[in-house]
Protein backbone atom coordinates (compact mmCIF):
# COMPACT_ATOMS: atom_id res chain seq x y z
CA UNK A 1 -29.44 24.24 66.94
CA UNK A 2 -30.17 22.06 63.91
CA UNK A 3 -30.28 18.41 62.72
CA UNK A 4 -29.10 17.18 59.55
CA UNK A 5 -30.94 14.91 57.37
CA UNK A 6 -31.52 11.59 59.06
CA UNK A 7 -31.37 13.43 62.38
CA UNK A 8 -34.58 14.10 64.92
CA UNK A 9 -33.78 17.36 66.98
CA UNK A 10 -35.51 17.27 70.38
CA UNK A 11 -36.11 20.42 72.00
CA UNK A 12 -37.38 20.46 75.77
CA UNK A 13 -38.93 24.24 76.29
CA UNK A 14 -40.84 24.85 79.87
CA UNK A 15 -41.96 27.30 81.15
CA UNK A 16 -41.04 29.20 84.99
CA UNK A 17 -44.31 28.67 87.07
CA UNK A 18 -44.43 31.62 89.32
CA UNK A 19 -45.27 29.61 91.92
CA UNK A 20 -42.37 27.09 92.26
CA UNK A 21 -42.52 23.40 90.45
CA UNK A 22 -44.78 20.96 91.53
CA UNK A 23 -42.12 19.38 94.80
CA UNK A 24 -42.24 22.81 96.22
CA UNK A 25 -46.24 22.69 95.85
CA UNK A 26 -46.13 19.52 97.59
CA UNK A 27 -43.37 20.46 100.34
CA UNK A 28 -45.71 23.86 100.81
CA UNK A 29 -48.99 21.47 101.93
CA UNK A 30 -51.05 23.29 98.97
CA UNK A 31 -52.61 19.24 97.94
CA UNK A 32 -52.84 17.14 101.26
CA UNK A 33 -56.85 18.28 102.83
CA UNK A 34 -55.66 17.01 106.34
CA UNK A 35 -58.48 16.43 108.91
CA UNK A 36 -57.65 19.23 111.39
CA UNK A 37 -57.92 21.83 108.95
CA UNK A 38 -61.74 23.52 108.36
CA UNK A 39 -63.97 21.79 106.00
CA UNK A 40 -63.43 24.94 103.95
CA UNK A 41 -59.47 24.37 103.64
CA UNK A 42 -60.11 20.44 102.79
CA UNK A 43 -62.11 21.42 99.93
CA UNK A 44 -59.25 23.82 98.69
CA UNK A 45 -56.84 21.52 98.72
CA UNK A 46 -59.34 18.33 97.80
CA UNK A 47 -59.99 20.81 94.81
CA UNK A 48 -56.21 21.36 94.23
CA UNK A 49 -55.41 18.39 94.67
CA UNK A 50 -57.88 16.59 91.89
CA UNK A 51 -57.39 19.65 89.50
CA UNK A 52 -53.43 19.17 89.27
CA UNK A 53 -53.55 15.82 89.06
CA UNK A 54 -56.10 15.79 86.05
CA UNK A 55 -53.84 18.10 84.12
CA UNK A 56 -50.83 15.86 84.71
CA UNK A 57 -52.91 12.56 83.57
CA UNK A 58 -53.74 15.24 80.46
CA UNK A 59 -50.54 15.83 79.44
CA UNK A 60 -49.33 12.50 79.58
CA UNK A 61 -52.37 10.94 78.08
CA UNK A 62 -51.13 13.52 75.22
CA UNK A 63 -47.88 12.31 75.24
CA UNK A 64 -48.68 8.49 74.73
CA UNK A 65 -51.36 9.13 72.32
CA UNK A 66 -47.90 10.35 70.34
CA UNK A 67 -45.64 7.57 71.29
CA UNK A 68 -43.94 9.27 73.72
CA UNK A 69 -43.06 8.22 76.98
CA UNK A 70 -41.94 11.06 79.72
CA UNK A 71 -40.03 8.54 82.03
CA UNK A 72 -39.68 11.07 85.08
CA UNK A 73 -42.31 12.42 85.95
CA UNK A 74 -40.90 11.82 89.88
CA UNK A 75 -38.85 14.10 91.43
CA UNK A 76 -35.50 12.37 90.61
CA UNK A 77 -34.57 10.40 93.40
CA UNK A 78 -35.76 6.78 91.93
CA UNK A 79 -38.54 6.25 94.63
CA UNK A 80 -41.54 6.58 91.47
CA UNK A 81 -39.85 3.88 89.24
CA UNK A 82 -41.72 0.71 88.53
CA UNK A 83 -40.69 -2.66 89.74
CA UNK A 84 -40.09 -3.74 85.63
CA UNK A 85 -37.87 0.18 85.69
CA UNK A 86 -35.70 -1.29 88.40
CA UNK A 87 -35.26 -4.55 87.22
CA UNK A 88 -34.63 -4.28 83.41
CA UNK A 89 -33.90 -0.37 83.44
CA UNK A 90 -36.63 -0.18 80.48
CA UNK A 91 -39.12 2.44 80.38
CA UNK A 92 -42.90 2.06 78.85
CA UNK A 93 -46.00 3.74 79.29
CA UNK A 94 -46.65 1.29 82.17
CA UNK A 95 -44.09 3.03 84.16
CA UNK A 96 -45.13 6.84 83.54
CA UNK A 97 -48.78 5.35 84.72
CA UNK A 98 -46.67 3.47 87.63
CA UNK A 99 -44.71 6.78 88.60
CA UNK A 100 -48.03 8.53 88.31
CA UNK A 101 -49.75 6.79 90.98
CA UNK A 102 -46.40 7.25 93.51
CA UNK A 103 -46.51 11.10 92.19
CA UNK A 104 -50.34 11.47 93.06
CA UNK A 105 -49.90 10.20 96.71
CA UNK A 106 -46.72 12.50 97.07
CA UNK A 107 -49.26 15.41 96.45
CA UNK A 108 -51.77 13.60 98.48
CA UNK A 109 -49.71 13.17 101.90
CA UNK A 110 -47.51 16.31 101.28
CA UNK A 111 -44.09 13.93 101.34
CA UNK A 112 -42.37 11.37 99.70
CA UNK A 113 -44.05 8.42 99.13
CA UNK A 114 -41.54 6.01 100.76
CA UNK A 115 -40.43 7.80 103.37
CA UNK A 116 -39.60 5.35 106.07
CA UNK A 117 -37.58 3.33 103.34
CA UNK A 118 -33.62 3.86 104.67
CA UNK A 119 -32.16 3.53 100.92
CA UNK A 120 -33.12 3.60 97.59
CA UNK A 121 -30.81 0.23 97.30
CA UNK A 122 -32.62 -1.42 99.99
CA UNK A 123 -36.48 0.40 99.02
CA UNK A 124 -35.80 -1.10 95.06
CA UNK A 125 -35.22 -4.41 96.52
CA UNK A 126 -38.55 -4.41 98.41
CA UNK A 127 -40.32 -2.88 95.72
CA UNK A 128 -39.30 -5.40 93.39
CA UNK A 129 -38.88 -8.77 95.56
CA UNK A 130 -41.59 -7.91 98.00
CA UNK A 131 -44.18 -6.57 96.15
CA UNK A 132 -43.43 -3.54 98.67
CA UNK A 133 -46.23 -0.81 97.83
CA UNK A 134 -46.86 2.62 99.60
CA UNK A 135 -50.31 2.80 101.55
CA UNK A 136 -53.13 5.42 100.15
CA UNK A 137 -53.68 7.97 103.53
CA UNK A 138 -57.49 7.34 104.39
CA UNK A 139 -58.03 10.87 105.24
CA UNK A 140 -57.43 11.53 101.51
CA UNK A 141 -60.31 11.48 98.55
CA UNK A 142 -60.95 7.63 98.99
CA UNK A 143 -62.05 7.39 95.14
CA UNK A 144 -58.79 9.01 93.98
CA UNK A 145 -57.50 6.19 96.77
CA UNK A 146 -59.01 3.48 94.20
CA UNK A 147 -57.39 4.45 91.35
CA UNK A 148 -54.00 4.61 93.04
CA UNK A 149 -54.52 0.94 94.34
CA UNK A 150 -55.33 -0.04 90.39
């Protein structure tokens, strides 16, 4: 691998968690504290929860302090992009902080965030023409609820 002159060469290294990525986390119930479990296990996963999703706002507070914006931070299926992503298919910081928000109440209600929506076709519209937005579950940190609303 190498760039000539003029040339940028990007170079995407990651590394394996041990544990599975952070869809399997979610699809394993390790964020959501739901209200039948012990007050001990709601303060695990309240923990979990607000620990993870400081060290994603970290990293991509690190990445637009450089200009860079990660534009899928979602799981891939198009249910985290903005209403401005759908429409004009142009990415900013504005829609990693948009896909964000959708990511952190994925974690927080251990599913999508959409998930009675019957197509992404028919979900974009909404989003986009009726200011459709996914509710914050009110058994869920209520301040982390507040800055998901913002």
């Amino acid at each position: 691998m190498q760039a000539e002159a003029g040339q940028v060469l990007t170079i995407l290294i990651m590394h394996r968690a041990k544990l599975g990525n952070l869809w399997q986390a979610i699809q394993r119930n390790l964020f959501e504290p739901r209200p039948e479990l012990p007050a001990v296990d709601r303060r695990k996963r309240t923990r979990a929860l607000l620990r993870t999703a400081c060290e994603i706002a970290g990293g991509l507070e690190y990445l637009h302090m450089n200009d860079i914006i990660h534009a899928d931070l979602g799981q891939g299926c198009g249910a985290d992009m903005s209403p401005e992503v759908l429409a004009l298919k142009h990415v900013s910081k504005a829609s990693d902080v948009y896909a964000y928000g959708i990511l952190l109440l994925e974690m927080a209600q251990s599913g999508p965030a959409y998930s009675k929506a019957s197509c992404l076709a028919d979900l974009a519209r909404r989003v986009m023409n009726e200011n459709l937005r996914p509710e914050w579950p009110a058994h869920v940190c209520p301040e982390l609820g507040k800055l998901f609303q913002q």
